[in-house]
Protein backbone atom coordinates (compact mmCIF):
# COMPACT_ATOMS: atom_id res chain seq x y z
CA UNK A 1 0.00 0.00 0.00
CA UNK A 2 0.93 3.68 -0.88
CA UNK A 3 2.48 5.67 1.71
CA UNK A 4 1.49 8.59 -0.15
CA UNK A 5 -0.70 10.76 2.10
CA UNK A 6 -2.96 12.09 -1.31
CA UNK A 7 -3.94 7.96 -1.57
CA UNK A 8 -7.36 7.95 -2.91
CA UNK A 9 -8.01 11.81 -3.57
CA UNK A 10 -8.79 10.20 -7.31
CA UNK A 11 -10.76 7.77 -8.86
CA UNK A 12 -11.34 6.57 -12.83
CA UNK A 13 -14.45 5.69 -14.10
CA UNK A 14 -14.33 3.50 -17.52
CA UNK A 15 -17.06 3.50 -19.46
CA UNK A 16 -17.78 1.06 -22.72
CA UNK A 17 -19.52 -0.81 -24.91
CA UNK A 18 -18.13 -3.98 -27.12
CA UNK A 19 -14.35 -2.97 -26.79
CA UNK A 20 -12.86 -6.28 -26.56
CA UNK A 21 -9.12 -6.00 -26.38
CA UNK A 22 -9.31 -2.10 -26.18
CA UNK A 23 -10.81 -2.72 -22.81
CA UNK A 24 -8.21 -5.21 -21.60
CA UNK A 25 -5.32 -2.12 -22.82
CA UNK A 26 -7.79 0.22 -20.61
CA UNK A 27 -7.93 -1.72 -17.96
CA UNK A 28 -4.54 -2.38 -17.63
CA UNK A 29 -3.48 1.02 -17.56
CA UNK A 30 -5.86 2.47 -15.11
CA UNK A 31 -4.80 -0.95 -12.72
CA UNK A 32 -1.20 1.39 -12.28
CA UNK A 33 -3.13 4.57 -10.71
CA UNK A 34 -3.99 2.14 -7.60
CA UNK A 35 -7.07 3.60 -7.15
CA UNK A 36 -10.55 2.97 -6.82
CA UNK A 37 -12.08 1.84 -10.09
CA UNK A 38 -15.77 1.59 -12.00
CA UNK A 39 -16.18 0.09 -15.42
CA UNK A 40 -20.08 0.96 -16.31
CA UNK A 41 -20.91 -1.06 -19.38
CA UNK A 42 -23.77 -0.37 -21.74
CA UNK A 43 -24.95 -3.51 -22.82
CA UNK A 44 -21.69 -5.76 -23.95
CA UNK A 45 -22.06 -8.83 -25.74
CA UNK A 46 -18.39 -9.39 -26.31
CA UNK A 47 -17.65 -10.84 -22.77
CA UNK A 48 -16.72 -6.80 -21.36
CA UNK A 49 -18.07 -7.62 -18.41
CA UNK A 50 -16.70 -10.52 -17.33
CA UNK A 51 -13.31 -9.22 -18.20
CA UNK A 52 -13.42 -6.17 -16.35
CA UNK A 53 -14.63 -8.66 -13.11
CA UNK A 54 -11.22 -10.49 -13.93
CA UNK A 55 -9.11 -7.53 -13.23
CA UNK A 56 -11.04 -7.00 -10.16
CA UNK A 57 -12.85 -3.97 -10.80
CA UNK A 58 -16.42 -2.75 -9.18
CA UNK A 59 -18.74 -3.48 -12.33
CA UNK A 60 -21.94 -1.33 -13.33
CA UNK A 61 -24.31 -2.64 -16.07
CA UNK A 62 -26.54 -0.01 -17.44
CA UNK A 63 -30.23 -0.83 -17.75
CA UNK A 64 -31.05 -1.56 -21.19
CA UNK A 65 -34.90 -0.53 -20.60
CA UNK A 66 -33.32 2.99 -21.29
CA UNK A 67 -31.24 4.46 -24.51
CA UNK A 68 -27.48 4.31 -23.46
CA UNK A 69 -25.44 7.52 -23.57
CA UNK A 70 -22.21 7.92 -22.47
CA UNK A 71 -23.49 10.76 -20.64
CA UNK A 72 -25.43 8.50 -18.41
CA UNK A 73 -22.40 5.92 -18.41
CA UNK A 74 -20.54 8.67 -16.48
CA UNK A 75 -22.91 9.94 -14.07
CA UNK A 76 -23.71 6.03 -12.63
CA UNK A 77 -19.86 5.64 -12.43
CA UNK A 78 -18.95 9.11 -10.72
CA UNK A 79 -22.14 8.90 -8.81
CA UNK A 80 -20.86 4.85 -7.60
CA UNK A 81 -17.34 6.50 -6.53
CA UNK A 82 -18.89 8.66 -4.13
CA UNK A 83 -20.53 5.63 -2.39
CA UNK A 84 -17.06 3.65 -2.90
CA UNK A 85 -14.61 5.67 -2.08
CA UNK A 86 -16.44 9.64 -0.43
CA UNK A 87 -12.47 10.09 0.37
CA UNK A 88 -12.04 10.62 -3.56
CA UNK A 89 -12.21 14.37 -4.52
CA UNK A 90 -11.57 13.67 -8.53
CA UNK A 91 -12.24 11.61 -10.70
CA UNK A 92 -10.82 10.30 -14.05
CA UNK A 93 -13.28 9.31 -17.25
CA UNK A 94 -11.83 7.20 -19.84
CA UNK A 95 -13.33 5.54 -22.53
CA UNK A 96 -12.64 1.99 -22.81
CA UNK A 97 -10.63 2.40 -26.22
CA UNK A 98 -8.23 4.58 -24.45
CA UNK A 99 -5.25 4.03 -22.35
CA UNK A 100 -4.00 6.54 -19.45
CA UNK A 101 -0.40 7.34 -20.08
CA UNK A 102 1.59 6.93 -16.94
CA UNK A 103 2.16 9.54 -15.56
CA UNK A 104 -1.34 11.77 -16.22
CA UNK A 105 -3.03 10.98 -13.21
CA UNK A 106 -0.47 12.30 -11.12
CA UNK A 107 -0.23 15.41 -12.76
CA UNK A 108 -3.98 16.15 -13.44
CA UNK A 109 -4.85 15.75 -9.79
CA UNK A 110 -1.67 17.73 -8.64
CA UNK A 111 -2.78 20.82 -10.92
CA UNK A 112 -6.11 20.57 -9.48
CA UNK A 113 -5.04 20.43 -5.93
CA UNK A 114 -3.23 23.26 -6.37
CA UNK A 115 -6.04 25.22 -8.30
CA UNK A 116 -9.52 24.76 -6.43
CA UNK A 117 -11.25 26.94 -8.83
CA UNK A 118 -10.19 24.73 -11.75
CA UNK A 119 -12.97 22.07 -12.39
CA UNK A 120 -11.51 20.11 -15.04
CA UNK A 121 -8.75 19.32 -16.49
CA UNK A 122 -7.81 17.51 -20.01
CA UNK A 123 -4.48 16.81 -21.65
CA UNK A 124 -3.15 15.39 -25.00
CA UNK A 125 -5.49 13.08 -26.64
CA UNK A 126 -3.46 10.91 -29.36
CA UNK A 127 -4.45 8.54 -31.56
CA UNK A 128 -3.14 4.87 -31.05
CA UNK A 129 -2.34 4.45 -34.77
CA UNK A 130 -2.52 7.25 -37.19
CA UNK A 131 -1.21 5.52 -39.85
CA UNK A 132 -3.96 3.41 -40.23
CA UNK A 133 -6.29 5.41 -42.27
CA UNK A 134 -6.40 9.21 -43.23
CA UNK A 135 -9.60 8.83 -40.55
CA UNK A 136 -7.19 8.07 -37.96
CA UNK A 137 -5.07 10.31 -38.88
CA UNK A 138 -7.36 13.26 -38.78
CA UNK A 139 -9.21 12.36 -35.34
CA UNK A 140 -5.29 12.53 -34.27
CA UNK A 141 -4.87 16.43 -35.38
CA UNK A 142 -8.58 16.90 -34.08
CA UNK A 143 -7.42 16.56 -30.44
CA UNK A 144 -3.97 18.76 -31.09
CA UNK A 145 -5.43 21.61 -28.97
CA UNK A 146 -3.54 24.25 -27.01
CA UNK A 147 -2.74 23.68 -23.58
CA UNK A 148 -4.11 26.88 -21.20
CA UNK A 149 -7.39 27.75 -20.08
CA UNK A 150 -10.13 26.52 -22.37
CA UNK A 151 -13.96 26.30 -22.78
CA UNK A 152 -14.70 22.83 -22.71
CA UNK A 153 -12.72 19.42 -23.15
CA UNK A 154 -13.71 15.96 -24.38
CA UNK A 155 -14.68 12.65 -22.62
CA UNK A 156 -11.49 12.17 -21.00
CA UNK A 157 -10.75 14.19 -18.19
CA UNK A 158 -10.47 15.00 -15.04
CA UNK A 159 -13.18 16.35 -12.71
CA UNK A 160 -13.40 17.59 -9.75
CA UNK A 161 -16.25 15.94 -7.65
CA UNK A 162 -17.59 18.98 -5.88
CA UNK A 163 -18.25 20.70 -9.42
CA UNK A 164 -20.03 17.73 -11.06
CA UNK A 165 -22.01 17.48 -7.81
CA UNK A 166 -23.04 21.09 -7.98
CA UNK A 167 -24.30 20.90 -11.67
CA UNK A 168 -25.74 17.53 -11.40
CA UNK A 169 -22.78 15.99 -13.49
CA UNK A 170 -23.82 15.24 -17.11
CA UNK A 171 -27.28 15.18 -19.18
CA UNK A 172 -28.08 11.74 -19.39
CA UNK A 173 -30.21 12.13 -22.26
CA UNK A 174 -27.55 13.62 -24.43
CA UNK A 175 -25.86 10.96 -27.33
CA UNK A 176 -23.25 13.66 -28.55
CA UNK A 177 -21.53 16.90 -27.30
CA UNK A 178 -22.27 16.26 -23.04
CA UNK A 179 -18.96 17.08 -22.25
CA UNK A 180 -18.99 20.50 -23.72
CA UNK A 181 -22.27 21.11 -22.43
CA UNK A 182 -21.33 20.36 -19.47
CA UNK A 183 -18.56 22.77 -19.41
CA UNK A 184 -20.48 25.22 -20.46
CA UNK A 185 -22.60 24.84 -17.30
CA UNK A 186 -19.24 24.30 -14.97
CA UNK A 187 -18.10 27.76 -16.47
CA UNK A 188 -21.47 29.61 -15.96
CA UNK A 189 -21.22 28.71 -12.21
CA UNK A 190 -17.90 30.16 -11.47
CA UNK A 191 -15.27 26.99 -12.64
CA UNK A 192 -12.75 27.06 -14.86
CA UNK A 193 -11.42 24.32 -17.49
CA UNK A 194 -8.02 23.55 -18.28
CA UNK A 195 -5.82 21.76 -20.66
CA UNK A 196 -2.48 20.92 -19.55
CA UNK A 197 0.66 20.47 -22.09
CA UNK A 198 0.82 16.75 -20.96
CA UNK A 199 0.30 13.35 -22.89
CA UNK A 200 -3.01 12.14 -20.96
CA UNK A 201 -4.17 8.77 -23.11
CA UNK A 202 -4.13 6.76 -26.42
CA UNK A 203 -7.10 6.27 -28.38
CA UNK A 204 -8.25 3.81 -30.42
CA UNK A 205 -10.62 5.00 -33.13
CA UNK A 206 -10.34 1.95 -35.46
CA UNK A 207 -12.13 4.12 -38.18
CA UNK A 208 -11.12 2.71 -41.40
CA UNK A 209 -13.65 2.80 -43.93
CA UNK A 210 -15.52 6.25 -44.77
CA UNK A 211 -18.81 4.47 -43.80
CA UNK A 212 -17.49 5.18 -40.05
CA UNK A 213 -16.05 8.68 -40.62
CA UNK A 214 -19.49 10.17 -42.06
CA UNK A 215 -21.76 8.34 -38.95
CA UNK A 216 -19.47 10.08 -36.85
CA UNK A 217 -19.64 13.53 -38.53
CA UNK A 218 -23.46 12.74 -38.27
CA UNK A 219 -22.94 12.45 -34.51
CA UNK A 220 -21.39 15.94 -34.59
CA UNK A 221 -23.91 17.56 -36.46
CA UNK A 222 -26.46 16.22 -33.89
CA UNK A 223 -24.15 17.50 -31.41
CA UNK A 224 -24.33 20.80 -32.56
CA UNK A 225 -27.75 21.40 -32.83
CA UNK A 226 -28.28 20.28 -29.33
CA UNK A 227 -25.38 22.48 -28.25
CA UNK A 228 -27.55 25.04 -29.73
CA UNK A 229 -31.00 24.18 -27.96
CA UNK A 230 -29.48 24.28 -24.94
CA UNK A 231 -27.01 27.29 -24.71
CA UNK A 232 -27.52 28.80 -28.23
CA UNK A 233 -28.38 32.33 -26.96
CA UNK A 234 -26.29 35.26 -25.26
CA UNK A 235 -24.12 34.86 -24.20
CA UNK A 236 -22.49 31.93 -24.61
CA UNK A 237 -23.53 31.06 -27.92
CA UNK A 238 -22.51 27.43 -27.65
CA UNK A 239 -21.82 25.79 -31.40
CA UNK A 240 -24.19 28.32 -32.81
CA UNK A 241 -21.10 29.47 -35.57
CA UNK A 242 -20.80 25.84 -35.87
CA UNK A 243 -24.12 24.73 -36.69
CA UNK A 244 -24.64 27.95 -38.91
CA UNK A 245 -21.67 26.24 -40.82
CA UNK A 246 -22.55 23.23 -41.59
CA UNK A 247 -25.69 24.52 -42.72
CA UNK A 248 -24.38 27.34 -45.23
CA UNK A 249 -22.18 24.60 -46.45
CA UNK A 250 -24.34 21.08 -46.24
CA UNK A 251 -27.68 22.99 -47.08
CA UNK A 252 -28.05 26.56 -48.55
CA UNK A 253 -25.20 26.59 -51.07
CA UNK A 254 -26.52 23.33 -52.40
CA UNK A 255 -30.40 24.77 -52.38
CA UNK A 256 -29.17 27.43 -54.41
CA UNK A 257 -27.31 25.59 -56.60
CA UNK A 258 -30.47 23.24 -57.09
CA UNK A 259 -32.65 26.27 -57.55
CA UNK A 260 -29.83 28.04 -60.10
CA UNK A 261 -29.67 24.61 -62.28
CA UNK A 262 -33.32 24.68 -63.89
CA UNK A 263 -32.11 27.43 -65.98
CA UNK A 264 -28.19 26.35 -66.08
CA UNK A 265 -27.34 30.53 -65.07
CA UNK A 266 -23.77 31.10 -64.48
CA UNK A 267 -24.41 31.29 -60.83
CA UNK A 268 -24.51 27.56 -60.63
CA UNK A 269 -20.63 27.57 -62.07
CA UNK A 270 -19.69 29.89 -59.70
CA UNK A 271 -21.59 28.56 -56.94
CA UNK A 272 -20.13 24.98 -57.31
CA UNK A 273 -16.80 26.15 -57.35
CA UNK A 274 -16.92 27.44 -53.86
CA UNK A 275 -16.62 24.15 -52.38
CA UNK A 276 -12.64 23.42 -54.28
CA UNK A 277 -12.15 26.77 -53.53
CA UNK A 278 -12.58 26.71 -49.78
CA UNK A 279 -10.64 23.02 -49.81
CA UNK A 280 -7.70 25.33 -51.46
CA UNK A 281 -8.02 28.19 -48.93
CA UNK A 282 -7.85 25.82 -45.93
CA UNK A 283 -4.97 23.30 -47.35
CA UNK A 284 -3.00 26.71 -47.72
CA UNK A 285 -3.31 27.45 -43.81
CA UNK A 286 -2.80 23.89 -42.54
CA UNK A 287 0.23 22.82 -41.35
CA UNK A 288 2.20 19.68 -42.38
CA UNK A 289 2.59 17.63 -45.23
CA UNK A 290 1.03 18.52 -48.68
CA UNK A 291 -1.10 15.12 -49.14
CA UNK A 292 -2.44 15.33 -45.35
CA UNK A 293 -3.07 18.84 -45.58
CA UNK A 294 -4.94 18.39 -49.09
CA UNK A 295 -7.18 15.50 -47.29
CA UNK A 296 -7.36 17.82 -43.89
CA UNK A 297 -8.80 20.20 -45.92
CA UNK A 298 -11.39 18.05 -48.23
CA UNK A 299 -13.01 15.99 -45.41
CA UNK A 300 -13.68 19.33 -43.33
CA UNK A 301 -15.72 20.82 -46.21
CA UNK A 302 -17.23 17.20 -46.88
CA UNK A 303 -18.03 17.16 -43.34
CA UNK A 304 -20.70 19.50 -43.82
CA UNK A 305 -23.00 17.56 -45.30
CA UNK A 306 -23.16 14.43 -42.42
CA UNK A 307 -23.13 17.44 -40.19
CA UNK A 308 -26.07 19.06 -41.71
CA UNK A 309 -28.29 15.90 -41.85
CA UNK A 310 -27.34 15.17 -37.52
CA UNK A 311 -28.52 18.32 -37.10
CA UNK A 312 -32.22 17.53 -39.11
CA UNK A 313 -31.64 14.28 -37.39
CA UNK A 314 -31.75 16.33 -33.90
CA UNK A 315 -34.55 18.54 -35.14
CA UNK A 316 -36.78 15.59 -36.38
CA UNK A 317 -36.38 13.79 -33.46
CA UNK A 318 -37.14 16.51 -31.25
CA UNK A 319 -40.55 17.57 -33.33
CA UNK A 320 -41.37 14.03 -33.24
CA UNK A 321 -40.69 14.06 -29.59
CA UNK A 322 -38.72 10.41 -29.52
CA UNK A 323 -35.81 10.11 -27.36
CA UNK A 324 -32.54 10.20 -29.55
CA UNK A 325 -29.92 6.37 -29.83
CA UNK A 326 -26.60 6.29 -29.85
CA UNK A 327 -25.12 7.09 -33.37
CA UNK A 328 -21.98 4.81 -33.18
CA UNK A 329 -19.31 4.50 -36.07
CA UNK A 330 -17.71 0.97 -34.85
């Protein structure tokens, strides 16, 4: 046992669904925090379950009687820890196709020890193997963020208990987008969220074919049109350039150039060559490589359109008043 007097200030949380060996890699690496652990699984059929028993770890299973978010994932787990373990004053979430790096824990906690207005904390996301597919490869320059004070961070992080007490954690209802919704709540109430310049985990997107990339840009649409609902006004204005976006791009430049090609004007020319030329514009400000930047730039202007239709995914489901499903890409 730890002589270490700060022994179970922290906790980690896994969530997941169907990882397989991901899991075990997971597992493994949050086994050498020594700390009080919760995997909350949302309705495995790979044997998760059983495996995360193996290593000895406190076990959740999500009722299946309602949707699964991750959202909900988290608040069961952090909401366990504090009947575990009330000495723990943070905890970690990591999805179960991460792995920690050693090293994070020690360093996320210390920083927000030593900062009690600080509610979160995130570091350096990378992707396990970028050189798998250009998909990979992008997800892996998606989560190249500065390090400083920031306005929200992704699904793995470090919280503070106290703050996701005071603003009820997550929205369990939410399928995309709850962790910067919930920073936008943490923020509102007086917190502040950090990224640090350290390494925090590995991820394992496994996104290969461009089947998964466009269900998750579908994902992100929705994202941002709930982002919207929620906190769209003054003045936080959460996603709301975002979502207006995607929608200039996925939806009105393509009306008009519909609506231009009954009569075959030279608007419709000069319409449809806005698209190359914005793919130019942004592979001239990217850094890196010519090739990457060249697909960098394409897939963000093709990203429009599986943005646009999550967002009139959001919208129909919300007129129709059904509660939204996970949109999963693997």
């Amino acid at each position: 046992m730890s002589a270490d007097p700060r022994r179970g200030m922290h906790a980690v949380v896994i969530i997941g669904r169907n990882e397989g060996e991901r899991l075990r890699r997971c597992l493994e690496s949050a086994n050498e925090a020594d700390v009080p652990i919760i995997y909350v699984d949302s309705g495995s059929s790979d044997g998760s379950v059983d495996l995360a028993k193996s290593f000895g770890v406190e076990t959740v299973e999500l009722d299946q009687a309602v949707p699964f978010t991750a959202a909900r994932a988290r608040n069961v787990g952090w909401r366990r820890i504090r009947e575990l373990a009330p000495q723990a004053t943070c905890v970690q979430f990591v999805d179960g196709d991460c792995e920690l790096i050693p090293g994070w824990v020690v360093g996320a906690e210390s920083h927000l020890l030593a900062n009690p207005r600080v509610a979160a904390v995130g570091g350096r996301l990378r992707e396990r193997h970028p050189e798998h597919s250009i998909y990979n490869r992008l997800c892996d320059m998606e989560w190249d963020t500065p390090s400083g004070e920031t306005k929200a961070l992704g699904g793995i992080a470090m919280y503070r208990m106290e703050a996701l007490a005071e603003v009820s954690g997550f929205r369990d209802e939410l399928i995309a987008g709850e962790e910067p919704e919930l920073c936008v709540r943490l923020r509102a109430a007086g917190w502040k969220i950090v990224r640090l310049p350290i390494d925090m985990a590995w991820h394992d997107a496994a996104m290969l074919r461009f089947g998964q990339w466009w269900r998750r840009s579908i994902r992100t649409g929705f994202a941002y049109a709930e982002g919207v609902r929620l906190h769209g006004g003054f003045p936080e204005r959460h996603w709301v350039r975002e979502s207006a976006s995607a929608l200039l791009w996925g939806a009105v430049i393509p009306s008009a150039v519909l609506a231009s090609a009954w009569a075959w004007s030279p608007w419709t020319a000069a319409l449809l060559s806005v698209y190359p030329l914005q793919v130019l514009r942004l592979a001239s400000r990217y850094d890196g490589i010519g090739r990457v930047r060249w697909a960098r730039a394409f897939f963000f202007v093709a990203g429009k359109f599986p943005e646009t239709l999550g967002q009139l995914k959001a919208w129909l489901l919300r007129l129709r008043r059904r509660p939204a499903v996970l949109i999963e890409y693997k």
